[in-house]
PDB file of N, CA and C in Angstrom:
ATOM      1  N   UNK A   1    -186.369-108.143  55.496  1.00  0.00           N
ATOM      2  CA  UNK A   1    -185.222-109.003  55.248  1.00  0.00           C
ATOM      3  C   UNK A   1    -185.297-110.270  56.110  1.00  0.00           C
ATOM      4  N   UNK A   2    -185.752-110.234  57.287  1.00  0.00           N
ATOM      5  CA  UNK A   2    -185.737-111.450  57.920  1.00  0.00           C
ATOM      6  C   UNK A   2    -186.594-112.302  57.667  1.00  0.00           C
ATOM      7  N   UNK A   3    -187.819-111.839  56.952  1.00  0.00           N
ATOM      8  CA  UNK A   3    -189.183-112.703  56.909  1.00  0.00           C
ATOM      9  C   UNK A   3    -188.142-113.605  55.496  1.00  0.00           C
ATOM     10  N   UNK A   4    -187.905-112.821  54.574  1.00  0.00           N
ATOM     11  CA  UNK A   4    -187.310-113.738  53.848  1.00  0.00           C
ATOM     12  C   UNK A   4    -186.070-114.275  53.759  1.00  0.00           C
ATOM     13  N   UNK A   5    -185.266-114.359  54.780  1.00  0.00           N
ATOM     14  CA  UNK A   5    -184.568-115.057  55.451  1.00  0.00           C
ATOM     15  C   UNK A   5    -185.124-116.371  55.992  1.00  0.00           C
ATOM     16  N   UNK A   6    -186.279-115.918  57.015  1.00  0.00           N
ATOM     17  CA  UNK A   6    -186.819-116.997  57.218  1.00  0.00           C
ATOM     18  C   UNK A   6    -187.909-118.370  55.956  1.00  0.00           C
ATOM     19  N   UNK A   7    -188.019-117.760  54.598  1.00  0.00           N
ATOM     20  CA  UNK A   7    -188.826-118.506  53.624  1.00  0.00           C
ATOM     21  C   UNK A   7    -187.757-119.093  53.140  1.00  0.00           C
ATOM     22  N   UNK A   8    -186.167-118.904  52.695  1.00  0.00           N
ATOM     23  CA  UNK A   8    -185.258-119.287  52.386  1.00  0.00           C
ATOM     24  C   UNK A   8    -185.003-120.226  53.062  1.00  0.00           C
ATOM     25  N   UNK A   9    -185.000-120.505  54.407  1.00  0.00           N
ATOM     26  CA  UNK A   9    -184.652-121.514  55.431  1.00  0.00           C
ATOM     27  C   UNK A   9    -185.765-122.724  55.286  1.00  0.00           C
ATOM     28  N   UNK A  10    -187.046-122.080  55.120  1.00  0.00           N
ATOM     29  CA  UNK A  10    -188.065-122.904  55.453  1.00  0.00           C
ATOM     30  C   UNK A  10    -188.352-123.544  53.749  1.00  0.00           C
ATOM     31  N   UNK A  11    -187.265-123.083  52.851  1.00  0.00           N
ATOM     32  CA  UNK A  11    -187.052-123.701  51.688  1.00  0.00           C
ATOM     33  C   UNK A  11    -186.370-125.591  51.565  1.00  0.00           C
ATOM     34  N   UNK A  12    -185.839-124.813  52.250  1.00  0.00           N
ATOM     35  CA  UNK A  12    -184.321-125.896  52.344  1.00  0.00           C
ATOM     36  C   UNK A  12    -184.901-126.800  53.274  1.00  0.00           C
ATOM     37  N   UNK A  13    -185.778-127.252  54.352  1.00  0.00           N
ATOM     38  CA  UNK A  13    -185.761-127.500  55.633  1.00  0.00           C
ATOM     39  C   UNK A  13    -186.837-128.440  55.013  1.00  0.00           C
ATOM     40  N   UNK A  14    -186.849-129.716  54.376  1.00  0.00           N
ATOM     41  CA  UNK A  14    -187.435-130.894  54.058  1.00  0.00           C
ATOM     42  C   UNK A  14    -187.058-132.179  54.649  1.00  0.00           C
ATOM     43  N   UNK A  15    -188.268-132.610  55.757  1.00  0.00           N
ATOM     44  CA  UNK A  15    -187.965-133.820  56.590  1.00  0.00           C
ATOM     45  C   UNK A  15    -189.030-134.784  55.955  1.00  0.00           C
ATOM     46  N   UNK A  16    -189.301-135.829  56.816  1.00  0.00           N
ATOM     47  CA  UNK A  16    -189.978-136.645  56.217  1.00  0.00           C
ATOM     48  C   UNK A  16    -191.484-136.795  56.969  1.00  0.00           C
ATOM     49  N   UNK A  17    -192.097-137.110  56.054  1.00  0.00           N
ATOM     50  CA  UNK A  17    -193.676-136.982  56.310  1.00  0.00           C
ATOM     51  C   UNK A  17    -194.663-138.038  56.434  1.00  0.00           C
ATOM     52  N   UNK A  18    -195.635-138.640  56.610  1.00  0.00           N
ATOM     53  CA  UNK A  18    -196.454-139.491  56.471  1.00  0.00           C
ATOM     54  C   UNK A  18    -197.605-138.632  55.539  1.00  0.00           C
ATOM     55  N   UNK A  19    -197.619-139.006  54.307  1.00  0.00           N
ATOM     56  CA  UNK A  19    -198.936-138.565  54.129  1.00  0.00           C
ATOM     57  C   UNK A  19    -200.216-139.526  53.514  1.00  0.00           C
ATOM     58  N   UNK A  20    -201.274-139.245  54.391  1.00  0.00           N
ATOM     59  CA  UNK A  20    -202.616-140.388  54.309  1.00  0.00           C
ATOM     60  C   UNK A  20    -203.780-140.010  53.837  1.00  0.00           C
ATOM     61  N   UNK A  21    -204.598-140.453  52.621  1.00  0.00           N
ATOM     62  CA  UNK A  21    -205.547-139.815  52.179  1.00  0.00           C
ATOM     63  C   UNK A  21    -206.486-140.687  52.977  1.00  0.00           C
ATOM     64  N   UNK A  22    -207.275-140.798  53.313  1.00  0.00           N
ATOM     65  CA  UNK A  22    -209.383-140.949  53.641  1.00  0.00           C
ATOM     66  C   UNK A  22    -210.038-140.866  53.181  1.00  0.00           C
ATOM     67  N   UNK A  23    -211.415-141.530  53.041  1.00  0.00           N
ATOM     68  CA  UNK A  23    -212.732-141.157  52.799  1.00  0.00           C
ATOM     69  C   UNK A  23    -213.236-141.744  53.497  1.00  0.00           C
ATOM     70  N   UNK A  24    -214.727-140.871  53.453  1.00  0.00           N
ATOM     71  CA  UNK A  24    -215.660-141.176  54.696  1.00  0.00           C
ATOM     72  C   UNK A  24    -215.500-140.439  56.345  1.00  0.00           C
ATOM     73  N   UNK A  25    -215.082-139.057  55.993  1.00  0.00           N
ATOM     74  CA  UNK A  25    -214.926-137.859  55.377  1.00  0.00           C
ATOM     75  C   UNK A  25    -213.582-138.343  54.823  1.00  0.00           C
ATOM     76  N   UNK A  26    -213.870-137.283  53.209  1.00  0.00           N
ATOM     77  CA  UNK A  26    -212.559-137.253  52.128  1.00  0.00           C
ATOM     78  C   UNK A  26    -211.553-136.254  53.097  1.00  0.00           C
ATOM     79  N   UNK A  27    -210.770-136.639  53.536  1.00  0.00           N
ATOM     80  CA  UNK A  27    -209.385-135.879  54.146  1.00  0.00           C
ATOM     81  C   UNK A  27    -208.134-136.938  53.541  1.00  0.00           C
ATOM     82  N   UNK A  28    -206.663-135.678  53.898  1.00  0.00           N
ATOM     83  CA  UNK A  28    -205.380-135.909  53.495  1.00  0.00           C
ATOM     84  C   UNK A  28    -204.654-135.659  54.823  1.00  0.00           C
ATOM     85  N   UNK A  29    -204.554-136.163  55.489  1.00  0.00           N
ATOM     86  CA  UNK A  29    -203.621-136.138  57.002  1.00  0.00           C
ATOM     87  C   UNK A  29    -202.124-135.795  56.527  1.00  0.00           C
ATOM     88  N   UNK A  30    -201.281-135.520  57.042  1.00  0.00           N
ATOM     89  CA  UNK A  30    -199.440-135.260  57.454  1.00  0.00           C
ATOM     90  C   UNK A  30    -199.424-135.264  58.846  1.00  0.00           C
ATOM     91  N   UNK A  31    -198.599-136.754  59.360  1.00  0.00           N
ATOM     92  CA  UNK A  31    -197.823-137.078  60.409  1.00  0.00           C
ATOM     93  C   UNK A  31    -196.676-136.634  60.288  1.00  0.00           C
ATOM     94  N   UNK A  32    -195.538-136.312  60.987  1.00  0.00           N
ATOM     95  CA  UNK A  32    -194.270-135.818  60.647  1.00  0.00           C
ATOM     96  C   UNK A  32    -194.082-134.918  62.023  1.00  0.00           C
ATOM     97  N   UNK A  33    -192.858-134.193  61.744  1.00  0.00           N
ATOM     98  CA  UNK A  33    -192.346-134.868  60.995  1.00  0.00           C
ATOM     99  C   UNK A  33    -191.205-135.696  61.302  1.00  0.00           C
ATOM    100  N   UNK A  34    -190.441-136.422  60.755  1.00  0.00           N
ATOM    101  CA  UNK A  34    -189.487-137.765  61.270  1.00  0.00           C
ATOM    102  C   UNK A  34    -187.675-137.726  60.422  1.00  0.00           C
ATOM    103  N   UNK A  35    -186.922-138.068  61.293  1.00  0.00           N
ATOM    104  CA  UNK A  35    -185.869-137.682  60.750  1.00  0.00           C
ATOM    105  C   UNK A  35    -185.159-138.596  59.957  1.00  0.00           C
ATOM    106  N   UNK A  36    -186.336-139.598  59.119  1.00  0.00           N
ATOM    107  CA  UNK A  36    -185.961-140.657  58.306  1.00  0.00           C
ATOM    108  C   UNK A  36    -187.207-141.254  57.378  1.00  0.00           C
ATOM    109  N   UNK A  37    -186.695-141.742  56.278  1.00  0.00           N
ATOM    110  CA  UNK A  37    -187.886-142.219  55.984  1.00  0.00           C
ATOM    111  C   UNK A  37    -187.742-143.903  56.772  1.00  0.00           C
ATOM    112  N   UNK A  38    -187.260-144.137  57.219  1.00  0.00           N
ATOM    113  CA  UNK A  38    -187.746-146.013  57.962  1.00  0.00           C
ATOM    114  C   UNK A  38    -188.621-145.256  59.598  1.00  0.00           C
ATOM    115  N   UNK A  39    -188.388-144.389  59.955  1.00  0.00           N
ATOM    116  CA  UNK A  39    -189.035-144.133  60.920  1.00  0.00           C
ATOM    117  C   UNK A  39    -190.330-143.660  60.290  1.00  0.00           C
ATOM    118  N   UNK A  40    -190.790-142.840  59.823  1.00  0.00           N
ATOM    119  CA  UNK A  40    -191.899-142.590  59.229  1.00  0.00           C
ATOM    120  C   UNK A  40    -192.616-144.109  58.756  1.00  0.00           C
ATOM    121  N   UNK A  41    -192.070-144.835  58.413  1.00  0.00           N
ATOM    122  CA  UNK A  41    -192.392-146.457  58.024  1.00  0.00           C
ATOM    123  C   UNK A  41    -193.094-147.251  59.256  1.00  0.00           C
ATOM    124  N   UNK A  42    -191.804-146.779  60.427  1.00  0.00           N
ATOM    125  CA  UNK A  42    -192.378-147.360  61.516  1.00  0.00           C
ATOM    126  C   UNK A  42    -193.365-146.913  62.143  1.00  0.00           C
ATOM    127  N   UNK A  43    -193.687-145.934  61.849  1.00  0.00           N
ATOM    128  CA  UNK A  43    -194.711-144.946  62.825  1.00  0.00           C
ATOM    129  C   UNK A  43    -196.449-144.924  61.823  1.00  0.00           C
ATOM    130  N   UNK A  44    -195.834-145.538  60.361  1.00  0.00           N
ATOM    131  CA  UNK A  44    -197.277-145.763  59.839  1.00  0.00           C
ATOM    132  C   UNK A  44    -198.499-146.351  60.043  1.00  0.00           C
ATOM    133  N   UNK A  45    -198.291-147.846  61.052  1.00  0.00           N
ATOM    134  CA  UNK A  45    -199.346-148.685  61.304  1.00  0.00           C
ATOM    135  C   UNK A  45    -199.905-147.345  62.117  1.00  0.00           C
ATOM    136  N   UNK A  46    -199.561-147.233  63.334  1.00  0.00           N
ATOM    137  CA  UNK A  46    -200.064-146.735  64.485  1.00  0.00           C
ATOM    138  C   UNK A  46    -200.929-145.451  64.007  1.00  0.00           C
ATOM    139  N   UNK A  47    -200.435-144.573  62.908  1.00  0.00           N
ATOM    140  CA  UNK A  47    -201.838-143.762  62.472  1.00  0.00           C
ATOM    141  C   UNK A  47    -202.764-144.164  61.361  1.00  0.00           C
ATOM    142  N   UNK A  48    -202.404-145.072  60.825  1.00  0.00           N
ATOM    143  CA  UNK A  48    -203.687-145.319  59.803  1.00  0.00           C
ATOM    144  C   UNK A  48    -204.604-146.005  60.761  1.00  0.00           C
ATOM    145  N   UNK A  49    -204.054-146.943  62.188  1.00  0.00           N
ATOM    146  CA  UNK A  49    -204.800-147.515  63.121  1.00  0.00           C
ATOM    147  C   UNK A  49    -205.579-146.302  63.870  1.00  0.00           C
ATOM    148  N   UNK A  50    -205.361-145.258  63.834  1.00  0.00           N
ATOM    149  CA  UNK A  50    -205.859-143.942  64.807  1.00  0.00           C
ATOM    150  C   UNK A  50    -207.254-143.583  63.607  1.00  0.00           C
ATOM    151  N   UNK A  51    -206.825-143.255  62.340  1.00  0.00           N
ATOM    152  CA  UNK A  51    -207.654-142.957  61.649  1.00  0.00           C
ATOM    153  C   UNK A  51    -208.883-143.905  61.379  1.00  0.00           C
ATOM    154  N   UNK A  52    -208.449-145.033  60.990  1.00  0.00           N
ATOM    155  CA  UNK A  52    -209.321-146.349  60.851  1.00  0.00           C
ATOM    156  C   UNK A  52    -210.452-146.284  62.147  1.00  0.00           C
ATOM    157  N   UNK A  53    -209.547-145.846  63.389  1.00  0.00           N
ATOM    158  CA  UNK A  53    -210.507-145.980  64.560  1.00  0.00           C
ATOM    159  C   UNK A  53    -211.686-144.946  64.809  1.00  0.00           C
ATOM    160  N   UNK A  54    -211.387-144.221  63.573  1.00  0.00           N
ATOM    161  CA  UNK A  54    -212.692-142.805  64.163  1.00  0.00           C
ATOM    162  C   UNK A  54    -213.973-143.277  62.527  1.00  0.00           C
ATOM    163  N   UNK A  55    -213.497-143.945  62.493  1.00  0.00           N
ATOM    164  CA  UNK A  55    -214.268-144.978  61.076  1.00  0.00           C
ATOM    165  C   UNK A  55    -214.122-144.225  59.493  1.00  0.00           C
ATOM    166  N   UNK A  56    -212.902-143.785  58.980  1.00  0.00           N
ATOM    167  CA  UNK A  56    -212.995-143.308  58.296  1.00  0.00           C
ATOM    168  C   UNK A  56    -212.261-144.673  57.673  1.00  0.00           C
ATOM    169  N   UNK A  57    -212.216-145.095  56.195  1.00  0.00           N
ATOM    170  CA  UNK A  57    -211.335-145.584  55.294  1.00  0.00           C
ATOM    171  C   UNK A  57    -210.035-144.866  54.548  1.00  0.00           C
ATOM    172  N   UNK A  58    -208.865-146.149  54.758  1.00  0.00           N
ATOM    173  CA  UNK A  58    -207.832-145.099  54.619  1.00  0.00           C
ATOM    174  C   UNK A  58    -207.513-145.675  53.066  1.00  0.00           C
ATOM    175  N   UNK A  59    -207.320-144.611  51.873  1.00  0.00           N
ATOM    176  CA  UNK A  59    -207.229-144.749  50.819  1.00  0.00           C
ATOM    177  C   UNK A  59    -205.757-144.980  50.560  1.00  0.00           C
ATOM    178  N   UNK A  60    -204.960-144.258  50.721  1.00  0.00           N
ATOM    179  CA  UNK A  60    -203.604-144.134  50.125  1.00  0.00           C
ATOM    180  C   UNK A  60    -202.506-143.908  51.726  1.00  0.00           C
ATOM    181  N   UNK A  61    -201.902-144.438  51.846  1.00  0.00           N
ATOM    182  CA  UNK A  61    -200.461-143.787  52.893  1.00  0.00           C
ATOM    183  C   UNK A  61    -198.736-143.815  51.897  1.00  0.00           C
ATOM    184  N   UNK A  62    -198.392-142.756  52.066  1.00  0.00           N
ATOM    185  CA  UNK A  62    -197.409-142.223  51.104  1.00  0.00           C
ATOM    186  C   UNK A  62    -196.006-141.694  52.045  1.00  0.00           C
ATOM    187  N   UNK A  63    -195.133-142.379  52.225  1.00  0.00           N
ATOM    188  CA  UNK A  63    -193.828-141.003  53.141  1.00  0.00           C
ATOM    189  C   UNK A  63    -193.343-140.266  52.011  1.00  0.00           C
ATOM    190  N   UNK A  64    -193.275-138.977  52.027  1.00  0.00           N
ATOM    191  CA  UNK A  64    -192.832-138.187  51.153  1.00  0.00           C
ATOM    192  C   UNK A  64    -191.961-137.472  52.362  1.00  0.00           C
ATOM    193  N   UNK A  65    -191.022-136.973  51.252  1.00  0.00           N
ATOM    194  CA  UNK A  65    -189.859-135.594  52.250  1.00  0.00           C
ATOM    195  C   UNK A  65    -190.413-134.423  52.023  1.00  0.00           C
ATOM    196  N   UNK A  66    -190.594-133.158  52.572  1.00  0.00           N
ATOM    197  CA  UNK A  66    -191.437-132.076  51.883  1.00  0.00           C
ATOM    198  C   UNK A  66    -190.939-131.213  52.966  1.00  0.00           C
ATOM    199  N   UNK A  67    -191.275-129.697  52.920  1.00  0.00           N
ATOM    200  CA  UNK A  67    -191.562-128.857  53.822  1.00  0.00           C
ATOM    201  C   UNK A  67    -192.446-128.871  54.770  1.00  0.00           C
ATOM    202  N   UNK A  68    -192.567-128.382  55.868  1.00  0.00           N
ATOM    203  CA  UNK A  68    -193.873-128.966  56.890  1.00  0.00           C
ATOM    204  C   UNK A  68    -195.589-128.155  56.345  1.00  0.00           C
ATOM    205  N   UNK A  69    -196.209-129.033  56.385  1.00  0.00           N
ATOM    206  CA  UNK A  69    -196.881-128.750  55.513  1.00  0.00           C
ATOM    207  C   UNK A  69    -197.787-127.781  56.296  1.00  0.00           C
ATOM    208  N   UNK A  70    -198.655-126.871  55.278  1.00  0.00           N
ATOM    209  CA  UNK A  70    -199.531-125.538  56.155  1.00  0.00           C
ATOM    210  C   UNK A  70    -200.391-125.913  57.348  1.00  0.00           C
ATOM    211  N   UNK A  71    -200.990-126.744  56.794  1.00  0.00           N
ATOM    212  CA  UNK A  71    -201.870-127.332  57.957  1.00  0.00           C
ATOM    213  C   UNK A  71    -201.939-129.017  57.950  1.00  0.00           C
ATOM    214  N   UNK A  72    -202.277-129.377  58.442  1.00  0.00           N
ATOM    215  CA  UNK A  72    -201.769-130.536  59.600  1.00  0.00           C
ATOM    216  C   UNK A  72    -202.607-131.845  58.619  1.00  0.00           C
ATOM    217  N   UNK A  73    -203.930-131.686  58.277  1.00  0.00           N
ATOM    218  CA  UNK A  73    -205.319-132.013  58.123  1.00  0.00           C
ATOM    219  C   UNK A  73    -206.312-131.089  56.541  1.00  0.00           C
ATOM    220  N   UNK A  74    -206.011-130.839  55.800  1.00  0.00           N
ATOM    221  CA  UNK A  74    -206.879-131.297  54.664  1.00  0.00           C
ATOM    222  C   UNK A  74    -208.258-131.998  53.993  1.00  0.00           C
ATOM    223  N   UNK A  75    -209.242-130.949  54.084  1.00  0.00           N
ATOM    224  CA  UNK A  75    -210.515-131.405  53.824  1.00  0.00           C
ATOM    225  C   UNK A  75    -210.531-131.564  52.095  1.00  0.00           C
ATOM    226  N   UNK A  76    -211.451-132.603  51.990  1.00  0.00           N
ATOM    227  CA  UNK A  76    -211.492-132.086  50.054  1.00  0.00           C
ATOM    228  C   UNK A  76    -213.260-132.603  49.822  1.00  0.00           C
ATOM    229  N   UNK A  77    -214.140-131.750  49.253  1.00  0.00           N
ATOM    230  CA  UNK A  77    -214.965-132.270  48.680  1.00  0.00           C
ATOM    231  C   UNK A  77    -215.406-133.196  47.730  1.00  0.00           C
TER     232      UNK A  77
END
């Protein structure tokens, strides 16, 4: 009963996210999470600048509201 207590909660419980695709390795990053989407706005330069700096190209940056996502970092072939 509590585990799904706790999936019910973690239903409802959608903040806001940064999400950034890459290539050069193909990855999908989630920054987050932020208790707005203008903060997530503000906080965008500073990681596509983090990512850019390890030399990857950043394809797409997206704020979406979502659940926190499983893992952090996303590989894709």
């Amino acid at each position: 009963m509590k585990k799904f207590i706790h999936q019910l909660f973690s239903l409802l419980d959608r903040s806001w996210w940064l999400e950034i695709l890459a290539a050069s390795p193909s990855r999908g990053y989630y920054f987050g999470p932020f208790e707005s989407e203008s903060e997530a706005l503000q906080e965008q330069r500073r990681y596509v600048k983090d990512i850019e700096g390890k030399g990857s190209e950043v394809l797409l940056v997206s704020v979406v509201r979502r659940q926190a996502p499983t893992n952090r970092m996303v590989e894709y072939f």
